[in-house]
Protein backbone atom coordinates (compact mmCIF):
# COMPACT_ATOMS: atom_id res chain seq x y z
CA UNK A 1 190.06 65.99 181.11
CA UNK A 2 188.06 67.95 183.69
CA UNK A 3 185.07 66.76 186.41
CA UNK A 4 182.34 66.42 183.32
CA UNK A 5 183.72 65.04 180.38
CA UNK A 6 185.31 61.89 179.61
CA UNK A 7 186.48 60.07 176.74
CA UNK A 8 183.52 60.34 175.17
CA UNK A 9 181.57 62.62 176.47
CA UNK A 10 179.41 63.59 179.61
CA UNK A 11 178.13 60.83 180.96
CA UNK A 12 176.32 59.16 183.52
CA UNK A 13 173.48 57.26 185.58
CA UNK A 14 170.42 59.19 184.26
CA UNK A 15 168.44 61.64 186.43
CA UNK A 16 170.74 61.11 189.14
CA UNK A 17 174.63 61.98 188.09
CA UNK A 18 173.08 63.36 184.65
CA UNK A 19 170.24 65.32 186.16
CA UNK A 20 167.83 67.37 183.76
CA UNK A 21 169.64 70.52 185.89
CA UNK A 22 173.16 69.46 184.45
CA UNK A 23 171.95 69.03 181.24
CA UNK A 24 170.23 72.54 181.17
CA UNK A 25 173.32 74.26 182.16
CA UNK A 26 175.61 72.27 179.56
CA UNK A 27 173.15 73.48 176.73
CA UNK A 28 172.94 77.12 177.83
CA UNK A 29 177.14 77.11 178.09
CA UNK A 30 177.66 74.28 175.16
CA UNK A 31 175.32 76.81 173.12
CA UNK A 32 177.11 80.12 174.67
CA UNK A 33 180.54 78.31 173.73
CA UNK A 34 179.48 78.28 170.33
CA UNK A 35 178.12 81.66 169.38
CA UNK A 36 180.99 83.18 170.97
CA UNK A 37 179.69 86.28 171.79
CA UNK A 38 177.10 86.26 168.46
CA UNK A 39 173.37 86.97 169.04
CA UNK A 40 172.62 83.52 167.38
CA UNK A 41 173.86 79.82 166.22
CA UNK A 42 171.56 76.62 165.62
CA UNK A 43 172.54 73.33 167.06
CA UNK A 44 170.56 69.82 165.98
CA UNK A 45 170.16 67.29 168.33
CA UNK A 46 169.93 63.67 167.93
CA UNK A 47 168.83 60.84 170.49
CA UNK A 48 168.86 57.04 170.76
CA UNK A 49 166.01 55.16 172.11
CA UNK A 50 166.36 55.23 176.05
CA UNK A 51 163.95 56.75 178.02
CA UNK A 52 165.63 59.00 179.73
CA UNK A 53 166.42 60.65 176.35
CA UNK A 54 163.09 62.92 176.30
CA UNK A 55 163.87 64.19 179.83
CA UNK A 56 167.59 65.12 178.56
CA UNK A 57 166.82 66.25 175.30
CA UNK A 58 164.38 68.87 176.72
CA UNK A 59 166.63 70.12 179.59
CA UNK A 60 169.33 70.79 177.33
CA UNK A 61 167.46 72.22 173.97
CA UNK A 62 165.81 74.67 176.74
CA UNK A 63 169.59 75.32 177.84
CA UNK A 64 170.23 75.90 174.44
CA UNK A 65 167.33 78.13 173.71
CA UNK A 66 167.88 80.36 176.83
CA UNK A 67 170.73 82.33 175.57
CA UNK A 68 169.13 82.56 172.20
CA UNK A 69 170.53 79.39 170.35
CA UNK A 70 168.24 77.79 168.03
CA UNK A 71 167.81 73.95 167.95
CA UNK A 72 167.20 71.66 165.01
CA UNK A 73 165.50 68.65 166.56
CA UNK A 74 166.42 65.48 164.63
CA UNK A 75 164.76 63.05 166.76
CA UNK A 76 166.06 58.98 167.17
CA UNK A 77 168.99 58.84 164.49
CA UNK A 78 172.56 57.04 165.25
CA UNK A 79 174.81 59.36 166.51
CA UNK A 80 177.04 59.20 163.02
CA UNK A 81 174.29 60.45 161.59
CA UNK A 82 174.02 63.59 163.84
CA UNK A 83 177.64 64.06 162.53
CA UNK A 84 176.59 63.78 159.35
CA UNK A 85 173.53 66.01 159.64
CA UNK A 86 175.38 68.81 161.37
CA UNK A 87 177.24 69.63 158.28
CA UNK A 88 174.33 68.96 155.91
CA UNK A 89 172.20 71.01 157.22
CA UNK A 90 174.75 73.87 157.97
CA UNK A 91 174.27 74.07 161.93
CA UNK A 92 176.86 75.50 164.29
CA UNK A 93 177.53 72.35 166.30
CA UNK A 94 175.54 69.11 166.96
CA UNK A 95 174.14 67.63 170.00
CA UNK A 96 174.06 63.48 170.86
CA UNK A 97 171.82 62.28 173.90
CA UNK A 98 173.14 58.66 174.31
CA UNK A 99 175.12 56.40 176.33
CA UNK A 100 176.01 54.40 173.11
CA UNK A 101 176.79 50.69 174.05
CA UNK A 102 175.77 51.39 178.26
CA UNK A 103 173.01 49.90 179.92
CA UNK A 104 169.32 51.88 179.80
CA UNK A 105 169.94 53.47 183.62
CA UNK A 106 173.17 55.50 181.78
CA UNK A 107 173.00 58.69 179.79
CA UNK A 108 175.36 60.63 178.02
CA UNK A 109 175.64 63.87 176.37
CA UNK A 110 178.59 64.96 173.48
CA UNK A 111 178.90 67.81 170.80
CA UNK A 112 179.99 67.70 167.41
CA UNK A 113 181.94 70.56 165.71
CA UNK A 114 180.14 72.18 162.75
CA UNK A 115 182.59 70.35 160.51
CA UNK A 116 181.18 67.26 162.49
CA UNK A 117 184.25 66.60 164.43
CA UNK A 118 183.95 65.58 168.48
CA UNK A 119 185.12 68.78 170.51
CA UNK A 120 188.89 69.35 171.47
CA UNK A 121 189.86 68.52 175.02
CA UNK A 122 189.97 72.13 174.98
CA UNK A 123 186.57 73.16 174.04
CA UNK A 124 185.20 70.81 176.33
CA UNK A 125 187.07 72.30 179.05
CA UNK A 126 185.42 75.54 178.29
CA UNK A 127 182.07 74.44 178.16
CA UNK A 128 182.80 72.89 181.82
CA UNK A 129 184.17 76.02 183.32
CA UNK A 130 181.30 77.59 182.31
CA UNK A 131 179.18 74.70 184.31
CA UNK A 132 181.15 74.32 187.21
CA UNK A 133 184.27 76.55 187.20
CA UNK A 134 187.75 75.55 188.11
CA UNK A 135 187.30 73.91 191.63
CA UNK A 136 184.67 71.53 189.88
CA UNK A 137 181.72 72.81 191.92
CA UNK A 138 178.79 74.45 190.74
CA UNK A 139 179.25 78.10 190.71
CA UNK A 140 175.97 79.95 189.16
CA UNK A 141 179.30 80.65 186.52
CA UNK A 142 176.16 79.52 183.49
CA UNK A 143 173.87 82.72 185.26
CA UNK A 144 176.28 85.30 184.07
CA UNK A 145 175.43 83.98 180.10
CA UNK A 146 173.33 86.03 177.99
CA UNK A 147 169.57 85.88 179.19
CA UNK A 148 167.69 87.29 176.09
CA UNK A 149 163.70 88.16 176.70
CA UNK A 150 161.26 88.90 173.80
CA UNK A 151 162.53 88.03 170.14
CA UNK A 152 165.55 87.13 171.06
CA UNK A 153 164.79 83.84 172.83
CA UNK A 154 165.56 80.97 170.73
CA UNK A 155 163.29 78.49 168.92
CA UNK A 156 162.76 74.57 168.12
CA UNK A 157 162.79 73.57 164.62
CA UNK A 158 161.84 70.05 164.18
CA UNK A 159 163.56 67.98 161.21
CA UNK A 160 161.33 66.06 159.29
CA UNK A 161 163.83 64.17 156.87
CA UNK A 162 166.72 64.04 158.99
CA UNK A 163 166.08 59.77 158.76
CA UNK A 164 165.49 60.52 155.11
CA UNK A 165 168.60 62.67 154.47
CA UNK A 166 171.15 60.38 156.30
CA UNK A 167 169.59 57.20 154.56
CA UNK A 168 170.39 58.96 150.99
CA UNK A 169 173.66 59.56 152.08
CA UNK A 170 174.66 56.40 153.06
CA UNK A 171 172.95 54.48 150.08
CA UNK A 172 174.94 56.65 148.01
CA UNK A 173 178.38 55.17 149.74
CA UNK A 174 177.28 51.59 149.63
CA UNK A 175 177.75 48.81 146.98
CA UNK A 176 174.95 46.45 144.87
CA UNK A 177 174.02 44.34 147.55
CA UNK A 178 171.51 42.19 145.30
CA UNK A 179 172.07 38.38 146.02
CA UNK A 180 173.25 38.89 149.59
CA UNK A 181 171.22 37.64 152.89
CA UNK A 182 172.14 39.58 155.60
CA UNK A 183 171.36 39.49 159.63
CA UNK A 184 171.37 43.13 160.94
CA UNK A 185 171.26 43.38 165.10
CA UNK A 186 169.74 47.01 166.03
CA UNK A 187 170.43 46.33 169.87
CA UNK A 188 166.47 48.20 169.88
CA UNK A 189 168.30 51.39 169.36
CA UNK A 190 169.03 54.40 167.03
CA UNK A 191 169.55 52.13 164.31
CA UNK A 192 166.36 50.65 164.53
CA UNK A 193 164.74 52.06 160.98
CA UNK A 194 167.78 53.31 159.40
CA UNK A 195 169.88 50.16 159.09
CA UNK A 196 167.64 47.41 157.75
CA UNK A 197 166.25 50.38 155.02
CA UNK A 198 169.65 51.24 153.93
CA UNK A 199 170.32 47.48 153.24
CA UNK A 200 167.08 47.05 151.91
CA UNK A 201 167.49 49.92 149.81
CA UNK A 202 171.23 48.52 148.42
CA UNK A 203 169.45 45.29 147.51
CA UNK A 204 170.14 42.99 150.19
CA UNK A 205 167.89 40.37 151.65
CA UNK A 206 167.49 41.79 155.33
CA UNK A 207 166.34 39.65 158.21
CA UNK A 208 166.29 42.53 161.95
CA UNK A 209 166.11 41.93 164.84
CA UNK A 210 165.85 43.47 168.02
CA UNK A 211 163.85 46.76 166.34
CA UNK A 212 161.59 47.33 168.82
CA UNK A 213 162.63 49.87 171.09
CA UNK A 214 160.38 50.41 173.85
CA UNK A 215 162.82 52.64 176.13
CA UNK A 216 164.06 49.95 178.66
CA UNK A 217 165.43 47.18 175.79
CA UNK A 218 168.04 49.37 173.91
CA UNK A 219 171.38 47.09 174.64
CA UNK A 220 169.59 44.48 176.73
CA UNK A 221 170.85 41.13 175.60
CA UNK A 222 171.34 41.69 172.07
CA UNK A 223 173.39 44.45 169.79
CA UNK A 224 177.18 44.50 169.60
CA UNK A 225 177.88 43.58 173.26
CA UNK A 226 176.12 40.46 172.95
CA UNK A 227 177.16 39.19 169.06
CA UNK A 228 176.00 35.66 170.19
CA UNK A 229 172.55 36.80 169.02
CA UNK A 230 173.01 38.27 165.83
CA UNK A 231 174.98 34.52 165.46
CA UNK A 232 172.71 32.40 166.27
CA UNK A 233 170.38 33.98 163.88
CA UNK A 234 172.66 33.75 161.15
CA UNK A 235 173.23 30.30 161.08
CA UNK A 236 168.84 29.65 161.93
CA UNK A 237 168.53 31.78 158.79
CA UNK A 238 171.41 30.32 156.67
CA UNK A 239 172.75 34.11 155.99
CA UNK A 240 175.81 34.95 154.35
CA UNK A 241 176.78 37.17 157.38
CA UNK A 242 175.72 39.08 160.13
CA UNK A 243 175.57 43.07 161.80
CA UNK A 244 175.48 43.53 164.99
CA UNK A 245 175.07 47.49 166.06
CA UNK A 246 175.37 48.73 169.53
CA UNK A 247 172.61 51.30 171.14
CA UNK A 248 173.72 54.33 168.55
CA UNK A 249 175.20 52.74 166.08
CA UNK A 250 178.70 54.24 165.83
CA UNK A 251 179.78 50.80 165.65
CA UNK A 252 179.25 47.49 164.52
CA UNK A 253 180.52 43.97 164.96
CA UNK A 254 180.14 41.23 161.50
CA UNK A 255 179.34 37.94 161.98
CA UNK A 256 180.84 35.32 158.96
CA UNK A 257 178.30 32.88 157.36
CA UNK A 258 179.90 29.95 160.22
CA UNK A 259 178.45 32.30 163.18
CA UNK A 260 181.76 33.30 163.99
CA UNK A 261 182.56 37.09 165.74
CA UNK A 262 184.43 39.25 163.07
CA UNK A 263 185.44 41.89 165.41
CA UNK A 264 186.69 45.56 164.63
CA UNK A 265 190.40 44.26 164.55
CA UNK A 266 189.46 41.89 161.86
CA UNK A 267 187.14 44.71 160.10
CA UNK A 268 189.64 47.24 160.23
CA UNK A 269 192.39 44.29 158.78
CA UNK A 270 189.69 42.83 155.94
CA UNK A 271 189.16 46.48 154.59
CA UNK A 272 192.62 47.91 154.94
CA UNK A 273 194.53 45.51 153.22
CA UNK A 274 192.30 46.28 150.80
CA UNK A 275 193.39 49.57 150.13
CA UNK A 276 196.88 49.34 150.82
CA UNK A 277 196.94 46.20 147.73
CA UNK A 278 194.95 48.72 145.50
CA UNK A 279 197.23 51.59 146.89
CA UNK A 280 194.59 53.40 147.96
CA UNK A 281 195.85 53.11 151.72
CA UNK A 282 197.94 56.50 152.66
CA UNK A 283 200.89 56.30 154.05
CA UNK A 284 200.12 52.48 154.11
CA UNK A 285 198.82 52.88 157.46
CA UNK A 286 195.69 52.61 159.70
CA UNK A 287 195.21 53.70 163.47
CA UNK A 288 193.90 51.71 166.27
CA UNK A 289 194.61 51.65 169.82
CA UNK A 290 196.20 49.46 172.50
CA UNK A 291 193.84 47.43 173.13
CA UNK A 292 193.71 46.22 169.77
CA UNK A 293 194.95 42.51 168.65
CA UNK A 294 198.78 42.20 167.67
CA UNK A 295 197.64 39.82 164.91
CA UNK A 296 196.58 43.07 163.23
CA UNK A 297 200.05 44.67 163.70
CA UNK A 298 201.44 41.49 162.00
CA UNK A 299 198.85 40.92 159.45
CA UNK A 300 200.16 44.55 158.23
CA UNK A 301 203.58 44.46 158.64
CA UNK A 302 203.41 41.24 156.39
CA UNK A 303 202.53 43.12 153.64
CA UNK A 304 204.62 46.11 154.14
CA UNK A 305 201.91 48.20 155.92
CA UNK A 306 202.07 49.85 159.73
CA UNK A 307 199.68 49.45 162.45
CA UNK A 308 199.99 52.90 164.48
CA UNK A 309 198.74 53.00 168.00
CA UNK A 310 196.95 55.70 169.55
CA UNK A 311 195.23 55.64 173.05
CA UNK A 312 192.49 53.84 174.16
CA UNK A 313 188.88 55.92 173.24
CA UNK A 314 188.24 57.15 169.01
CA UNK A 315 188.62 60.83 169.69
CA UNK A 316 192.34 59.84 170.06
CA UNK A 317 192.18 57.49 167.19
CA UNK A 318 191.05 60.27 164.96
CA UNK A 319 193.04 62.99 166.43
CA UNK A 320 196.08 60.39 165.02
CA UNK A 321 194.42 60.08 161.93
CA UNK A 322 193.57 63.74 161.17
CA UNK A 323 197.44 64.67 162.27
CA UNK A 324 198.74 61.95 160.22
CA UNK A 325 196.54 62.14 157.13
CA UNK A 326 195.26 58.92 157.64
CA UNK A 327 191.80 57.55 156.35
CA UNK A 328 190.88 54.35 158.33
CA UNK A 329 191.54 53.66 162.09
CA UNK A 330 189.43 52.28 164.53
CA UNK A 331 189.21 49.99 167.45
CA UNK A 332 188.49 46.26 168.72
CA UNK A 333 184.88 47.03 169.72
CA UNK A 334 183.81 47.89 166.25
CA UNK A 335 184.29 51.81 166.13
CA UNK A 336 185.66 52.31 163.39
CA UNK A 337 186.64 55.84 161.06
CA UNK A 338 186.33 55.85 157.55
CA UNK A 339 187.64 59.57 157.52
CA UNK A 340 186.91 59.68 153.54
CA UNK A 341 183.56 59.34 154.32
CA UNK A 342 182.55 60.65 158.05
CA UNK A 343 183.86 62.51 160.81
CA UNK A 344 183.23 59.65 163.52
CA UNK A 345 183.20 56.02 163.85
CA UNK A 346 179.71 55.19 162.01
CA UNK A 347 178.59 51.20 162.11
CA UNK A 348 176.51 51.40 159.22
CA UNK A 349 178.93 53.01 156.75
CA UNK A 350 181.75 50.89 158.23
CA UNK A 351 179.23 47.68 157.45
CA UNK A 352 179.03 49.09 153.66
CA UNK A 353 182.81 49.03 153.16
CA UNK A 354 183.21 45.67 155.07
CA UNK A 355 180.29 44.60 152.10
CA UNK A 356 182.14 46.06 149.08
CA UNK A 357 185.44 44.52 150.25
CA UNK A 358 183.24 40.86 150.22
CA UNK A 359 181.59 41.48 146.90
CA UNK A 360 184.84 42.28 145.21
CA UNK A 361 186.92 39.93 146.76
CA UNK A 362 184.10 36.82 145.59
CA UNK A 363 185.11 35.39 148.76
CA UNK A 364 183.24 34.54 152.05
CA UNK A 365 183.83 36.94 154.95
CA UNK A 366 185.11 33.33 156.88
CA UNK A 367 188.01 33.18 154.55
CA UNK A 368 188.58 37.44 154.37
CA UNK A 369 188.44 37.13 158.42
CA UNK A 370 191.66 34.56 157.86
CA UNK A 371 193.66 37.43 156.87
CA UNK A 372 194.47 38.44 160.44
CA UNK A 373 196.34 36.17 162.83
CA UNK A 374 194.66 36.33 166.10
CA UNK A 375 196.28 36.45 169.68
CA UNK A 376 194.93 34.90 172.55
CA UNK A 377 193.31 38.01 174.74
CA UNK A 378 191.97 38.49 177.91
CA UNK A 379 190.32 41.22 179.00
CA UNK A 380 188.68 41.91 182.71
CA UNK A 381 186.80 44.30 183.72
CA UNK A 382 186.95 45.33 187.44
CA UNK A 383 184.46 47.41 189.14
CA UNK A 384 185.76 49.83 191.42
CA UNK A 385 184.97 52.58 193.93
CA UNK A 386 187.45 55.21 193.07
CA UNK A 387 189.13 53.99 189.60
CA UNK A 388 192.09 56.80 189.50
CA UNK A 389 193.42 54.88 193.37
CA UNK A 390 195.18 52.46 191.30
CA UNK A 391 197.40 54.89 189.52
CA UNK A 392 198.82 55.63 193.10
CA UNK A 393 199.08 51.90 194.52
CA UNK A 394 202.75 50.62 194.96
CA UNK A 395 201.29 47.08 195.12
CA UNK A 396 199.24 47.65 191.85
CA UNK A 397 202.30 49.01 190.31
CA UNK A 398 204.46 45.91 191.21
CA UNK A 399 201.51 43.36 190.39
CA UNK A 400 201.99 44.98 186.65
CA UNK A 401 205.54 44.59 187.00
CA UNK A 402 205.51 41.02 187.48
CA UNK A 403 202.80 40.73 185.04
CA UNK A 404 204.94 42.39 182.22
CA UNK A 405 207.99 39.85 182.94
CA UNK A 406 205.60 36.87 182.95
CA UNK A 407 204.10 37.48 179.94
CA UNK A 408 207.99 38.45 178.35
CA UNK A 409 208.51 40.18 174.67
CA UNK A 410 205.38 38.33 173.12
CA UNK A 411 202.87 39.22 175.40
CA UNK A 412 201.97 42.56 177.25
CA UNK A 413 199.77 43.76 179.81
CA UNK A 414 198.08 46.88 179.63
CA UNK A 415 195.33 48.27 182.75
CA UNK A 416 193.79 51.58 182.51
CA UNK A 417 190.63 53.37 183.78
CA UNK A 418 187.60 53.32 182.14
CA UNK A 419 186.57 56.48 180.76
CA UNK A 420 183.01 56.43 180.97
CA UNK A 421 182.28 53.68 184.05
CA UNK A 422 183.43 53.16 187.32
CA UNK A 423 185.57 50.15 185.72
CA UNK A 424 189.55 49.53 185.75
CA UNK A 425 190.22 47.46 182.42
CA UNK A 426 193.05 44.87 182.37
CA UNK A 427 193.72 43.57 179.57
CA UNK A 428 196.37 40.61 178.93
CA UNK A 429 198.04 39.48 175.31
CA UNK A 430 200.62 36.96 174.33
CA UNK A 431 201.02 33.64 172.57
CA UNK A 432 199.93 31.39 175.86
CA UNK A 433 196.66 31.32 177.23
CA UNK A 434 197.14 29.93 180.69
CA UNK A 435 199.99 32.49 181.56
CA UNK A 436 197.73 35.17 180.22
CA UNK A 437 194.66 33.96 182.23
CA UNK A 438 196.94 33.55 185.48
CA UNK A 439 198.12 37.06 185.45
CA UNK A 440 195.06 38.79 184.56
CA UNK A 441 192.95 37.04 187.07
CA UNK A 442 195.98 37.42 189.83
CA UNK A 443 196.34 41.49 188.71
CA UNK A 444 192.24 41.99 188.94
CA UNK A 445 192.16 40.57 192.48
CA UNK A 446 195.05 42.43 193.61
CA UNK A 447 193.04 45.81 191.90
CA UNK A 448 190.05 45.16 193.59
CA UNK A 449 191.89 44.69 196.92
CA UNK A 450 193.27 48.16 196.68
CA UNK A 451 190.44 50.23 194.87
CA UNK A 452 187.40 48.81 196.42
């Protein structure tokens, strides 16, 4: 991946690494990438609840506008449903303004495909040498794009049921809910109206929180990052479970009727087993990535299924899925791919399967959650100045090393950059938790030693 994109996205500290200049030239070449030399295409654009998202969404619909792209404005929706909406409503490519689960100074910026898919590595790359050409500094390259004057500027249209058409869609996916008393954390985000009315709308008894978004709340001590909340509020409201969403809702984390985390391992374990009992499961297999628990890679293998690993970050999940014809993958964190159903991890559609599995099963998501053997984890998260030093570090190198024969053929280590913050993640596995804890704490201090 190049200077702009990451793993998911542009992304960055708002008006300062992700200015409203940046974002004007990724619309004109995002929109320039997409015509492909025709007069024309229309791209919607969705937003979460951040303030910075006005600023952003303007800069880059006027981007979009200046070499005659049209935009379909969407306003707040989760960024599945921008997925969703590109295909329904026949655009050329979709637009997300979000920094999904990041704190309200961060920003972010990432297309969908008109078949609702995340970019290639390789479309991306275009859309960046247009920005900033190939020595990663701005060039004017964007200036050289088509400037149309009179007619052939583009034009806003603004979406009026893009809430109403995504709601529909998802109610039509989702079980009878009737009887069922359910906790739903909107982390004062893009899920803020949608989620509790699709429950609502499916029957359930819905008790929100956190849905109301004022542009400095959206993540702040509450959503997915912080399922504490959504538990406590479970148990004050004696609720058969709990949803906790993150700022745009492309992933969720259950809570069981005890207050207990159910996190995407144990999502991704409740409803595949599911399928693969019912043979409904292709290739009896599901993706997730390397950070995920090995209890899931047993829980599978124990009933003849496979765990297959892709790289840390979903658009790797699903490029595994889509080249393996596989139909559920996902990871830890809750973002998780129901390909059947979307093109991208979606929290509320993954919370309607988790529901069906329940109802059908007559059990309590407690005893469903059981399913999955769990390893003891650890995972740090060291901030750095310059996160690709370590890669280069004979002393980081050997601290991993040792690490690896600590922890022996049950455990593993595994360290990589972050892809979207300044972070190096460590993250340590195996069936003892004091050996895990001594040689994630010893690598992290060793990490921060060399990278700042």
């Amino acid at each position: 991946m190049g200077k702009l994109f990451g793993t998911d996205g542009v992304r960055g500290v708002a008006n300062v690494e992700l200015t409203p200049e940046l974002a004007f030239a990724i619309g004109r070449a995002g929109a320039a990438t997409v015509m492909k030399g025709r007069t024309s295409a229309s791209i919607a654009i969705g937003k979460d609840t951040r303030v910075s998202c006005d600023m952003l969404e303007a800069s880059v619909a006027a981007g979009i506008m200046s070499v005659g792209g049209h935009v379909l404005r969407l306003g707040v929706v989760p960024t599945p449903a921008v997925a969703f909406l590109t295909r329904d409503l026949g655009a050329d490519a979709g637009i997300v303004i979000s920094a999904s689960h990041n704190p309200i100074e961060y920003n972010g910026i990432k297309f969908f495909s008109a078949e609702g898919f995340k970019l290639s590595d390789e479309e991306e790359e275009e859309i960046e040498y247009l920005v900033l050409g190939y020595d990663g500094e701005p060039s004017g390259r964007q200036d050289k794009l088509p400037r149309p004057q009179g007619g052939g500027v583009g034009r806003m249209h603004i979406v009026d049921d893009a809430e109403d058409r995504y709601v529909r869609f998802a109610t039509s996916l989702g079980p009878d809910l009737s009887g069922l008393k359910i906790v739903v954390d909107c982390a004062n985000g893009a899920a803020f109206r949608v989620a509790p009315r699709i429950l609502r709308e499916l029957g359930a008894e819905v008790i929100p929180i956190n849905v109301d978004p004022n542009g400095l709340n959206i993540n702040v001590a509450c959503g997915s990052t912080h399922p504490e909340v959504a538990s406590r509020a479970v148990l004050e409201y004696g609720a058969d479970l709990g949803l906790s969403h993150d700022g745009d809702a492309d992933r969720v984390i259950a809570i069981d009727e005890k207050g207990n985390v159910v996190n995407g391992d144990h999502i991704m374990a409740i409803c595949g087993l599911d399928l693969l009992r019912r043979g409904k499961l292709p290739r009896n297999s599901i993706v997730a990535t390397v950070y995920s628990n090995l209890g899931l890679s047993r829980a599978f293998e124990r009933e003849g299924g496979e765990v297959i690993c892709a790289k840390a970050g979903d658009r790797y999940v699903l490029e595994e899925m889509r080249k393996q014809g596989i139909i559920l993958g996902g990871e830890q964190s809750g973002h998780i791919i129901f390909l059947e159903q979307n093109t991208t991890g979606d929290g509320i559609i993954t919370s309607l399967n988790l529901l069906r599995t329940l109802i059908q099963s007559g059990k309590p998501l407690s005893l469903l959650a059981r399913q999955m053997p769990e390893y003891p984890q650890l995972l740090i998260n060291v901030r750095v100045v310059d996160k690709e030093k370590y890669r280069c570090s004979a002393k980081v190198a050997q601290a991993v090393k040792e690490a690896e024969e600590k922890l022996g053929r049950e455990g593993r280590i595994f360290v990589r950059p972050s892809g979207t913050e300044p972070l190096i993640r460590i993250l340590g596995e195996g069936p003892d938790p004091s050996i895990i804890h001594e040689v994630v704490h010893s690598l992290a201090g060793i990490i921060r030693e060399e990278c700042g």
